[in-house]
PDB file of N, CA and C in Angstrom:
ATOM      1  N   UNK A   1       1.392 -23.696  45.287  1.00  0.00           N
ATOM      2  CA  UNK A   1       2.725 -23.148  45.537  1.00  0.00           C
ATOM      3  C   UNK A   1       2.730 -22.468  46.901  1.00  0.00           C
ATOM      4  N   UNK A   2       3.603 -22.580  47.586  1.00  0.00           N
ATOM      5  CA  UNK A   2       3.959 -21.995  48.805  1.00  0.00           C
ATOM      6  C   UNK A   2       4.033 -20.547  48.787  1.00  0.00           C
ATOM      7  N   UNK A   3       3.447 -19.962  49.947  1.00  0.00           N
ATOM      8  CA  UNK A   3       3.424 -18.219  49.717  1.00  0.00           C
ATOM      9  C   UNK A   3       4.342 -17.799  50.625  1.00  0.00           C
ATOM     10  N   UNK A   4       5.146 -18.608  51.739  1.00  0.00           N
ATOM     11  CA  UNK A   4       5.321 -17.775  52.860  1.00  0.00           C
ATOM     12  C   UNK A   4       6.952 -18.255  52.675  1.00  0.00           C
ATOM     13  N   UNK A   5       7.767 -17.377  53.128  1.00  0.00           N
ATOM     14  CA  UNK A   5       8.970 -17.100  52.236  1.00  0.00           C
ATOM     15  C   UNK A   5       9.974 -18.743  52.843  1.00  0.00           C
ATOM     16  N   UNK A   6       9.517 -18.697  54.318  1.00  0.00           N
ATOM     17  CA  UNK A   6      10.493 -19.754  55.409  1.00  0.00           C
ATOM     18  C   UNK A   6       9.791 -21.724  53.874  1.00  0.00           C
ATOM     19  N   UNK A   7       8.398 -21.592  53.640  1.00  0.00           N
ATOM     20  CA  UNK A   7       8.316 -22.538  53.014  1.00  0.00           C
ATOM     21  C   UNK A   7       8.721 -22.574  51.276  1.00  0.00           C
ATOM     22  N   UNK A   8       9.343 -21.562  51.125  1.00  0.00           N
ATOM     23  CA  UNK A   8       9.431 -21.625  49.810  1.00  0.00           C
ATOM     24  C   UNK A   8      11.068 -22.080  49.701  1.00  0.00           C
ATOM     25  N   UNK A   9      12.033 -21.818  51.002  1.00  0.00           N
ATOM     26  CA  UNK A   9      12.614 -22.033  51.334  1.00  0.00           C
ATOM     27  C   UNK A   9      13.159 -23.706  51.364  1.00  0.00           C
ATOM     28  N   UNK A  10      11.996 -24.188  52.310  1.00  0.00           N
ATOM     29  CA  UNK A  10      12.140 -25.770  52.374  1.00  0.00           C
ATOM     30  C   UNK A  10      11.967 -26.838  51.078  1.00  0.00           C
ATOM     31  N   UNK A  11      10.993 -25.652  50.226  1.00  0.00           N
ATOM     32  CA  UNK A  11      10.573 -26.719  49.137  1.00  0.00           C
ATOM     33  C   UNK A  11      11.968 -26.999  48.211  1.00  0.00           C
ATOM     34  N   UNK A  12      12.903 -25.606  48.233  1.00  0.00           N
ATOM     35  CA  UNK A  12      14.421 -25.763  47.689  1.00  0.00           C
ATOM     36  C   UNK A  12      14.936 -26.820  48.273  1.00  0.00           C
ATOM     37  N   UNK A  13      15.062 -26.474  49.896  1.00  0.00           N
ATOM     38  CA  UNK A  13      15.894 -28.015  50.659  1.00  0.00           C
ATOM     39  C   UNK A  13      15.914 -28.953  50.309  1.00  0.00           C
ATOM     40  N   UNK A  14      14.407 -29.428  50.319  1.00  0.00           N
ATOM     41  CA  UNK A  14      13.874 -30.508  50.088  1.00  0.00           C
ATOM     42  C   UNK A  14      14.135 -31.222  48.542  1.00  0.00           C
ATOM     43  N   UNK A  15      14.136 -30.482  48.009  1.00  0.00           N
ATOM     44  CA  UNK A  15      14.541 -30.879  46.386  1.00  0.00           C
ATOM     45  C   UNK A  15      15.767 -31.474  46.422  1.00  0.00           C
ATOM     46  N   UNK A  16      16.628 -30.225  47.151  1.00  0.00           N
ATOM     47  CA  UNK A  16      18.322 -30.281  47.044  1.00  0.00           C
ATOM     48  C   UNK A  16      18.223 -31.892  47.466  1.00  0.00           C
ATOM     49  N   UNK A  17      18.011 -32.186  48.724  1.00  0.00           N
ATOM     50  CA  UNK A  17      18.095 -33.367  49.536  1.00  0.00           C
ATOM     51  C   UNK A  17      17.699 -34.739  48.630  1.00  0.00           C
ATOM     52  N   UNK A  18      16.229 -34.498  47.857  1.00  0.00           N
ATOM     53  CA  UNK A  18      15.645 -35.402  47.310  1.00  0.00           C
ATOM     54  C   UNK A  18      16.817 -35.797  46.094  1.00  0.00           C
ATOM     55  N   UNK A  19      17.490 -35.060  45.482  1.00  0.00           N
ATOM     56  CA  UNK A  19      18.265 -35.411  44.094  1.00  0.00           C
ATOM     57  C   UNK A  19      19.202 -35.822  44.523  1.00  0.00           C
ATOM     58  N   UNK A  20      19.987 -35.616  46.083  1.00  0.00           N
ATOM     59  CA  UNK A  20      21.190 -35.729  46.188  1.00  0.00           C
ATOM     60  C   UNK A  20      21.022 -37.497  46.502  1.00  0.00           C
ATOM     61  N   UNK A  21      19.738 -37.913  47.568  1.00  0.00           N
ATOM     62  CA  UNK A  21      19.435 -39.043  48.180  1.00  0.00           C
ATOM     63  C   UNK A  21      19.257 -40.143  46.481  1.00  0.00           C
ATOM     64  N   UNK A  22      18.433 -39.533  45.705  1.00  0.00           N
ATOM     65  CA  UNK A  22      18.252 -40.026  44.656  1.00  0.00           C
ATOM     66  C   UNK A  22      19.413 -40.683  43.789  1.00  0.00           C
ATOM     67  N   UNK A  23      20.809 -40.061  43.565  1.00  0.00           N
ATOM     68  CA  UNK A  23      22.136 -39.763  43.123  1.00  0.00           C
ATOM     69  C   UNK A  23      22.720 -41.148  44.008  1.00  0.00           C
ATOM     70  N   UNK A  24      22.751 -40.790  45.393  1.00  0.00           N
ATOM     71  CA  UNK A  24      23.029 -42.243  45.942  1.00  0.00           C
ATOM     72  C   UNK A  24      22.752 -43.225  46.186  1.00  0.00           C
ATOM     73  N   UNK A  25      20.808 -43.509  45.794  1.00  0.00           N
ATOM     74  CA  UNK A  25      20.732 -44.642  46.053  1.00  0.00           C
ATOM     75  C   UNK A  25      21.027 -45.275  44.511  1.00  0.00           C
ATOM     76  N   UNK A  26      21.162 -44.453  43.644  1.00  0.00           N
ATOM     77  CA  UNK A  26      20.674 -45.520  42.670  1.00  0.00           C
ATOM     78  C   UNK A  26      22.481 -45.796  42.064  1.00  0.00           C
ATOM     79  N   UNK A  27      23.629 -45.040  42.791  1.00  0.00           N
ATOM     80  CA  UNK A  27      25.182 -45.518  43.487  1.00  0.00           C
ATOM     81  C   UNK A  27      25.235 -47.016  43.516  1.00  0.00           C
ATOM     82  N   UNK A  28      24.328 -46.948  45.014  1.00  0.00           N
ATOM     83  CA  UNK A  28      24.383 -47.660  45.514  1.00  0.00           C
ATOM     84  C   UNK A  28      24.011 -49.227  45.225  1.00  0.00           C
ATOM     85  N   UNK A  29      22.832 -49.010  44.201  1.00  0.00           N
ATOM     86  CA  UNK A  29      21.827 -50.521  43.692  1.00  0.00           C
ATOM     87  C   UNK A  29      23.019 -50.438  42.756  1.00  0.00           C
ATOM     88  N   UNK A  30      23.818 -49.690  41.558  1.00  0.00           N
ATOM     89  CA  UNK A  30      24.806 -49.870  40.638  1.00  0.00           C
ATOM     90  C   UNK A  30      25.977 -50.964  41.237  1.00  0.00           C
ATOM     91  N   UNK A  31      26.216 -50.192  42.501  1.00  0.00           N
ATOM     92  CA  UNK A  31      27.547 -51.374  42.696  1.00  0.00           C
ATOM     93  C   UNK A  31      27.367 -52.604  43.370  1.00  0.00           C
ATOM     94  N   UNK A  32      25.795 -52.529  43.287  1.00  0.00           N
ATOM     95  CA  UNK A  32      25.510 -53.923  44.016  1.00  0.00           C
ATOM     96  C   UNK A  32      25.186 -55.049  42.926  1.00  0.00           C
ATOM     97  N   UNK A  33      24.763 -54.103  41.798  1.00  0.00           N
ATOM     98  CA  UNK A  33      24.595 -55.070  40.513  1.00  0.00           C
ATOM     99  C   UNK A  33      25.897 -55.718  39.972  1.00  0.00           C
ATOM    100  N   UNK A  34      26.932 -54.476  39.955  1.00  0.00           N
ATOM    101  CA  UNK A  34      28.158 -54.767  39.658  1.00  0.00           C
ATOM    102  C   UNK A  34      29.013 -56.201  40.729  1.00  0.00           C
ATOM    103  N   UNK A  35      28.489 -56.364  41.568  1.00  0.00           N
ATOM    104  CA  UNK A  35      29.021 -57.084  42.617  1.00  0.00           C
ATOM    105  C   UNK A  35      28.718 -58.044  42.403  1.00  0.00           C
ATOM    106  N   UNK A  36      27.015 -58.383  41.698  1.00  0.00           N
ATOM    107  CA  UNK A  36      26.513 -59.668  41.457  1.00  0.00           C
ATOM    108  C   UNK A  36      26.918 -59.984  40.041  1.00  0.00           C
ATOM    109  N   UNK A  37      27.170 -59.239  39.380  1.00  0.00           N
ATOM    110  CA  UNK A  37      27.923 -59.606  37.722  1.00  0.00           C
ATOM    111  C   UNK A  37      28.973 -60.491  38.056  1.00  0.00           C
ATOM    112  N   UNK A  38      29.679 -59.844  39.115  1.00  0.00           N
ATOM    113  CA  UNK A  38      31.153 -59.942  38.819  1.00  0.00           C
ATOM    114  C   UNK A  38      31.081 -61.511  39.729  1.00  0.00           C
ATOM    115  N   UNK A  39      30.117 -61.617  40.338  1.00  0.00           N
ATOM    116  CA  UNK A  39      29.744 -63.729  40.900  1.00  0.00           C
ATOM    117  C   UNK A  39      29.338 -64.163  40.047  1.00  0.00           C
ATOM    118  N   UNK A  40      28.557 -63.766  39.079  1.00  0.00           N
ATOM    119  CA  UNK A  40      28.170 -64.824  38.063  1.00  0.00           C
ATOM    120  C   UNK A  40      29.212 -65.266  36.916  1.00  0.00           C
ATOM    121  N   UNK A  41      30.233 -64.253  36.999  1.00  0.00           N
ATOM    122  CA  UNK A  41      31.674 -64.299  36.100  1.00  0.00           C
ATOM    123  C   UNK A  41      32.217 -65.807  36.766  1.00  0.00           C
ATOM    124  N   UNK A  42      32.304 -65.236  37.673  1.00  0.00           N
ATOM    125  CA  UNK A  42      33.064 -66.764  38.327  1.00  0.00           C
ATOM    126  C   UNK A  42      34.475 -66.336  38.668  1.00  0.00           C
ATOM    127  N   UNK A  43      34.445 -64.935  38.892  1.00  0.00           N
ATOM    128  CA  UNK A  43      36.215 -64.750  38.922  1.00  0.00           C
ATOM    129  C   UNK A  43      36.198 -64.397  40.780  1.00  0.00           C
ATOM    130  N   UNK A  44      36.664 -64.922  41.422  1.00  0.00           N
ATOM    131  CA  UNK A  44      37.072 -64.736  42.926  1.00  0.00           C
ATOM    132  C   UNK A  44      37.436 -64.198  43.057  1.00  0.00           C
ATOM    133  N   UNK A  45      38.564 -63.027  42.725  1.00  0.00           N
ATOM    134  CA  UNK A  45      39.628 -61.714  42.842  1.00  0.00           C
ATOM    135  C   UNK A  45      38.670 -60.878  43.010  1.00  0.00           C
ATOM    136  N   UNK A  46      37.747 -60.805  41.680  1.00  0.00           N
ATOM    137  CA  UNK A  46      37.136 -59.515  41.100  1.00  0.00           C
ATOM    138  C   UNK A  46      35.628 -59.520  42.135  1.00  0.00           C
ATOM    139  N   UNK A  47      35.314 -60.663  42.627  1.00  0.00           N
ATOM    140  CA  UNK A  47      34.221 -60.675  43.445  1.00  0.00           C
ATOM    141  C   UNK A  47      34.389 -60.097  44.404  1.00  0.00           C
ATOM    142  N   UNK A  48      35.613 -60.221  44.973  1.00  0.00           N
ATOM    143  CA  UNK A  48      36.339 -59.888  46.209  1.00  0.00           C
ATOM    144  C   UNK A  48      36.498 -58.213  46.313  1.00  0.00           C
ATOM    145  N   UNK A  49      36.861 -58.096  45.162  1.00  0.00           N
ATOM    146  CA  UNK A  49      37.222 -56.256  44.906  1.00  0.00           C
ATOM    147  C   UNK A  49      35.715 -55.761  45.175  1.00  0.00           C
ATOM    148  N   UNK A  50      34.770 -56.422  44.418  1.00  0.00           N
ATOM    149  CA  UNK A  50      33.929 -55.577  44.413  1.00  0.00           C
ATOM    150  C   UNK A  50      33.327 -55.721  45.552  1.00  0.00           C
ATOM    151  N   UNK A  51      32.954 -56.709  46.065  1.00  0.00           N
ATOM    152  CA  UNK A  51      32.341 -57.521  47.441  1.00  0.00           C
ATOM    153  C   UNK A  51      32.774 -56.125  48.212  1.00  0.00           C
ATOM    154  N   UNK A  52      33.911 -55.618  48.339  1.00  0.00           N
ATOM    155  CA  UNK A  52      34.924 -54.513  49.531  1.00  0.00           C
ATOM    156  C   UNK A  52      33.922 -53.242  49.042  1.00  0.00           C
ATOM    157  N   UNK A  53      34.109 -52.781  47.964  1.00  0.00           N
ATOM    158  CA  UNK A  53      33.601 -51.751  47.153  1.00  0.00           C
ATOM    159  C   UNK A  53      31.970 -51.732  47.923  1.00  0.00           C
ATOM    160  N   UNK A  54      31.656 -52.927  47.602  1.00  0.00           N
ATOM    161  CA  UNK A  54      29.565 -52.806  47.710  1.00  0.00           C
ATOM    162  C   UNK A  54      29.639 -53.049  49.258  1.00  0.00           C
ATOM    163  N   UNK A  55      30.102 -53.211  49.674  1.00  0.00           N
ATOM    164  CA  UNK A  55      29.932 -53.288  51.647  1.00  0.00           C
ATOM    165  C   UNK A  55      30.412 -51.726  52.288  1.00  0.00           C
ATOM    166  N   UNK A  56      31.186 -50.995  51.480  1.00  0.00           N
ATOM    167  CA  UNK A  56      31.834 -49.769  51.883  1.00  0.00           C
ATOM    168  C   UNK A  56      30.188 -48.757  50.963  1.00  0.00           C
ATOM    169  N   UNK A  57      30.062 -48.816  50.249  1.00  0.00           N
ATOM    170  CA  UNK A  57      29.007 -48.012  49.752  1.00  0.00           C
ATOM    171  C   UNK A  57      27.409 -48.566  50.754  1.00  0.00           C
ATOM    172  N   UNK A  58      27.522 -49.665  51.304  1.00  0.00           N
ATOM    173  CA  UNK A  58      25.960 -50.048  52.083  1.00  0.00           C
ATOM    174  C   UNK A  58      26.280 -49.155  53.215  1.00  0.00           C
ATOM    175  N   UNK A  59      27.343 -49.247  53.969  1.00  0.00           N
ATOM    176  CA  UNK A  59      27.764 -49.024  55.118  1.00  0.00           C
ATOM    177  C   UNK A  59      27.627 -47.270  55.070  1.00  0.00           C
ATOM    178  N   UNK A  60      28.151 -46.836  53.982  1.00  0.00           N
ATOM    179  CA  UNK A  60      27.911 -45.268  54.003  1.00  0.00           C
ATOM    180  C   UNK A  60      26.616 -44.984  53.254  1.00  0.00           C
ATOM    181  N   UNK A  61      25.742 -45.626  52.955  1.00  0.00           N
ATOM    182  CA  UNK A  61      24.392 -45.057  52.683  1.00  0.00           C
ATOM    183  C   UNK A  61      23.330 -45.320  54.490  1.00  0.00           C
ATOM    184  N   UNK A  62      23.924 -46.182  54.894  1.00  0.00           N
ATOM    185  CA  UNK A  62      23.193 -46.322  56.341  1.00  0.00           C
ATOM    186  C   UNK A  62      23.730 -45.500  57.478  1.00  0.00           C
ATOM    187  N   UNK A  63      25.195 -45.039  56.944  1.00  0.00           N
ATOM    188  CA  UNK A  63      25.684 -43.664  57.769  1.00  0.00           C
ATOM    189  C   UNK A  63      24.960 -42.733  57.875  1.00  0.00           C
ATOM    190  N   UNK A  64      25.253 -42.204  56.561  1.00  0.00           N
ATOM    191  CA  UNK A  64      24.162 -41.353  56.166  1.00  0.00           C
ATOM    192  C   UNK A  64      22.628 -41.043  56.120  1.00  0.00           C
ATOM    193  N   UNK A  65      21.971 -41.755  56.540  1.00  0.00           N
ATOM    194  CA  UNK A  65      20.970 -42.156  56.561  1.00  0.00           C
ATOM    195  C   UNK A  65      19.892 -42.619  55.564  1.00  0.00           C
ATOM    196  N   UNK A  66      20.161 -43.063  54.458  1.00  0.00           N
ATOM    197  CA  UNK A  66      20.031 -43.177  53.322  1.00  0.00           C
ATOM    198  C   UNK A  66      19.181 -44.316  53.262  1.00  0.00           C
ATOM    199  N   UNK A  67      19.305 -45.540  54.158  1.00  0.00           N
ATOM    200  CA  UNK A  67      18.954 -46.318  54.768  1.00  0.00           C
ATOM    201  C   UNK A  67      19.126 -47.061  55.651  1.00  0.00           C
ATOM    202  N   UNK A  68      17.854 -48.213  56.482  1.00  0.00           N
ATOM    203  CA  UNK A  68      18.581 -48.125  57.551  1.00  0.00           C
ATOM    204  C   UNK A  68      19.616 -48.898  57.928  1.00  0.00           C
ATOM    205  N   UNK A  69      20.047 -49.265  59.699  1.00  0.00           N
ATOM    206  CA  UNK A  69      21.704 -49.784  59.633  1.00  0.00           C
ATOM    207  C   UNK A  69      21.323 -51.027  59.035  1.00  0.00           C
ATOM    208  N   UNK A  70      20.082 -52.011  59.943  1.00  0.00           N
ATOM    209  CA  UNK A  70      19.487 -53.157  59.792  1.00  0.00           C
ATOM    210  C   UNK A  70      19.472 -53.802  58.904  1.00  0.00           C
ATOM    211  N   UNK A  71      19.414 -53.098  57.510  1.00  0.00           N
ATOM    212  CA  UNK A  71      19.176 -52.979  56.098  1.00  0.00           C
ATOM    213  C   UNK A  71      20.247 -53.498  55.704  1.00  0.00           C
ATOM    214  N   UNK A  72      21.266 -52.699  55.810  1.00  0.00           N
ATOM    215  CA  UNK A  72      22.717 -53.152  55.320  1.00  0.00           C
ATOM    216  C   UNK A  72      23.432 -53.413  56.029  1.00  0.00           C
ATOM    217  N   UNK A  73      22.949 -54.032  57.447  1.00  0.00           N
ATOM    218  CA  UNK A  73      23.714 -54.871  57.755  1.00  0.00           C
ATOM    219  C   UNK A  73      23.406 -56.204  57.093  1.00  0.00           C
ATOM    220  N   UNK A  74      21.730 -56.569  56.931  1.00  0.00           N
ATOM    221  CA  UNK A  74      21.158 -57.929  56.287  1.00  0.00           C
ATOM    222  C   UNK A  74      21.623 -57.902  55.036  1.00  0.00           C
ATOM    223  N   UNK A  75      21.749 -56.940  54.017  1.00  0.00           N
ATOM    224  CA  UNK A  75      22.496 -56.519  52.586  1.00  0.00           C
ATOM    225  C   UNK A  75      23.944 -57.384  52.269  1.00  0.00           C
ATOM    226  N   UNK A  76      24.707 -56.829  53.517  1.00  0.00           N
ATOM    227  CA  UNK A  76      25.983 -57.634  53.408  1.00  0.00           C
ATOM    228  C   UNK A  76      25.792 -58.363  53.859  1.00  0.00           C
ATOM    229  N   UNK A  77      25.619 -59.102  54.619  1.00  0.00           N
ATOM    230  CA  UNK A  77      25.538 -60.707  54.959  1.00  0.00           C
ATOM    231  C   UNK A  77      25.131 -61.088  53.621  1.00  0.00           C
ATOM    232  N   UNK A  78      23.982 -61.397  53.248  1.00  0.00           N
ATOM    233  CA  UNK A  78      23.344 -62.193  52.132  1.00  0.00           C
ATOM    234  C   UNK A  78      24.856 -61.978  51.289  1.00  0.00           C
ATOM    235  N   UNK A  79      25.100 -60.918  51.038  1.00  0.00           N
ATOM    236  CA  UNK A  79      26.240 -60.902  50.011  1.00  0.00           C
ATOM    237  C   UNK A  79      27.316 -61.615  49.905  1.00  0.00           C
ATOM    238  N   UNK A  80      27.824 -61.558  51.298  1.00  0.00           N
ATOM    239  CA  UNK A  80      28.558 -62.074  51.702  1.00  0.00           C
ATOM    240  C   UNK A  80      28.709 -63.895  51.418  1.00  0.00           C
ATOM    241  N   UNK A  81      27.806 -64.052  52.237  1.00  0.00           N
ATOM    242  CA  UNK A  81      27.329 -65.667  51.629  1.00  0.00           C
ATOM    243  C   UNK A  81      27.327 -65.985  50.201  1.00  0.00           C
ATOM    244  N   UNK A  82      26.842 -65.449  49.369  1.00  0.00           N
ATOM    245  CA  UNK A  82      26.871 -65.236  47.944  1.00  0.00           C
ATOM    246  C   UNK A  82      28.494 -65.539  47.875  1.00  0.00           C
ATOM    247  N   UNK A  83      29.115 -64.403  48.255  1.00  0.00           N
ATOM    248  CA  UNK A  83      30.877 -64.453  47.957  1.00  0.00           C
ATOM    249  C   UNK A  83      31.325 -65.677  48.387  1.00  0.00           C
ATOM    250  N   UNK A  84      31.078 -66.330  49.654  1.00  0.00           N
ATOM    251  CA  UNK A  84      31.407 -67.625  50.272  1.00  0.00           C
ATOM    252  C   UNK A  84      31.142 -68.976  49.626  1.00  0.00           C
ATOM    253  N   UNK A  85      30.085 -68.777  48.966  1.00  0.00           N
ATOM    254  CA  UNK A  85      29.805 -69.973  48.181  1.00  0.00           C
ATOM    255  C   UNK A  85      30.455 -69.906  47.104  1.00  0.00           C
ATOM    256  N   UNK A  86      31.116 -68.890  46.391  1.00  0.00           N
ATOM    257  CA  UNK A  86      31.526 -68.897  45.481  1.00  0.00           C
ATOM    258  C   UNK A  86      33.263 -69.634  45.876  1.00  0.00           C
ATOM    259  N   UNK A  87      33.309 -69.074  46.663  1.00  0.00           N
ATOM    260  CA  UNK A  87      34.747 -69.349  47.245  1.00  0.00           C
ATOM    261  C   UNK A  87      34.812 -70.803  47.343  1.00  0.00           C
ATOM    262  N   UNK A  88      34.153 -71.909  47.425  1.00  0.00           N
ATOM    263  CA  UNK A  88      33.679 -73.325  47.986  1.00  0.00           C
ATOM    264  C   UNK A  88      33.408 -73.793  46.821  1.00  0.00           C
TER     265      UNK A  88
END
Protein backbone atom coordinates (compact mmCIF):
# COMPACT_ATOMS: atom_id res chain seq x y z
CA UNK A 1 0.00 0.00 0.00
CA UNK A 2 1.14 3.42 -0.75
CA UNK A 3 2.36 5.62 2.26
CA UNK A 4 2.86 8.97 0.78
CA UNK A 5 -0.33 10.95 0.63
CA UNK A 6 0.29 12.55 -3.43
CA UNK A 7 0.32 8.35 -4.21
CA UNK A 8 -2.48 7.34 -2.35
CA UNK A 9 -4.05 9.92 -4.23
CA UNK A 10 -3.26 8.45 -7.76
CA UNK A 11 -4.11 4.97 -6.76
CA UNK A 12 -7.96 6.66 -6.37
CA UNK A 13 -7.40 8.30 -9.99
CA UNK A 14 -6.33 5.53 -11.33
CA UNK A 15 -9.18 3.30 -10.25
CA UNK A 16 -11.68 6.15 -11.05
CA UNK A 17 -10.15 6.10 -14.71
CA UNK A 18 -9.74 2.24 -14.84
CA UNK A 19 -13.79 1.60 -14.18
CA UNK A 20 -14.79 4.46 -16.15
CA UNK A 21 -12.39 3.10 -19.38
CA UNK A 22 -13.72 -0.37 -18.40
CA UNK A 23 -17.69 0.94 -18.57
CA UNK A 24 -16.79 2.04 -22.16
CA UNK A 25 -15.07 -0.39 -23.65
CA UNK A 26 -17.19 -3.08 -22.94
CA UNK A 27 -20.20 -0.01 -24.52
CA UNK A 28 -18.45 -0.21 -27.01
CA UNK A 29 -17.76 -4.29 -27.99
CA UNK A 30 -21.95 -4.29 -26.94
CA UNK A 31 -22.90 -2.16 -29.86
CA UNK A 32 -20.65 -3.72 -32.07
CA UNK A 33 -22.18 -7.11 -31.30
CA UNK A 34 -25.48 -5.51 -31.65
CA UNK A 35 -24.45 -4.26 -35.15
CA UNK A 36 -23.38 -7.73 -36.19
CA UNK A 37 -26.80 -9.36 -34.92
CA UNK A 38 -28.66 -6.99 -36.56
CA UNK A 39 -26.50 -8.33 -40.33
CA UNK A 40 -27.10 -11.63 -39.63
CA UNK A 41 -31.03 -10.68 -39.29
CA UNK A 42 -30.88 -9.69 -42.75
CA UNK A 43 -32.84 -6.51 -42.13
CA UNK A 44 -31.02 -3.40 -44.07
CA UNK A 45 -32.88 -0.49 -42.13
CA UNK A 46 -31.88 -1.92 -38.81
CA UNK A 47 -28.22 -2.61 -40.02
CA UNK A 48 -28.11 0.79 -41.10
CA UNK A 49 -29.38 2.27 -37.66
CA UNK A 50 -27.07 0.43 -35.96
CA UNK A 51 -24.07 0.55 -38.50
CA UNK A 52 -24.60 4.88 -37.51
CA UNK A 53 -24.88 3.98 -33.75
CA UNK A 54 -21.44 1.54 -33.80
CA UNK A 55 -19.31 4.08 -36.00
CA UNK A 56 -20.43 7.08 -33.59
CA UNK A 57 -19.44 4.99 -30.40
CA UNK A 58 -15.74 3.77 -32.32
CA UNK A 59 -15.20 7.29 -33.23
CA UNK A 60 -15.77 8.54 -29.56
CA UNK A 61 -13.83 5.80 -27.85
CA UNK A 62 -10.70 6.89 -30.18
CA UNK A 63 -11.59 10.56 -29.18
CA UNK A 64 -11.26 9.82 -26.09
CA UNK A 65 -8.57 7.88 -26.08
CA UNK A 66 -9.91 4.72 -25.31
CA UNK A 67 -8.37 3.47 -28.34
CA UNK A 68 -6.46 4.18 -30.99
CA UNK A 69 -7.71 6.46 -34.17
CA UNK A 70 -6.09 3.61 -36.53
CA UNK A 71 -8.13 1.11 -34.71
CA UNK A 72 -11.39 2.50 -35.49
CA UNK A 73 -10.76 3.79 -38.29
CA UNK A 74 -9.87 -0.15 -39.59
CA UNK A 75 -13.13 -1.11 -37.16
CA UNK A 76 -15.41 0.82 -39.42
CA UNK A 77 -14.28 0.04 -42.61
CA UNK A 78 -14.42 -3.80 -42.08
CA UNK A 79 -17.92 -2.91 -40.85
CA UNK A 80 -18.75 -1.09 -43.22
CA UNK A 81 -18.06 -3.64 -45.94
CA UNK A 82 -19.97 -6.09 -43.87
CA UNK A 83 -23.04 -3.44 -44.29
CA UNK A 84 -22.21 -3.23 -48.16
CA UNK A 85 -22.41 -6.68 -48.85
CA UNK A 86 -25.36 -6.94 -47.23
CA UNK A 87 -26.81 -4.20 -49.26
CA UNK A 88 -25.76 -6.32 -52.71
Amino acid sequence: MANHKSAIKRIRQTERRRQRNQHARSGMRTQIKKFLESLESGDAAAAQKEFRLTERTLRRAATNGLIPKKRADRRVSALAKNLNALGQ
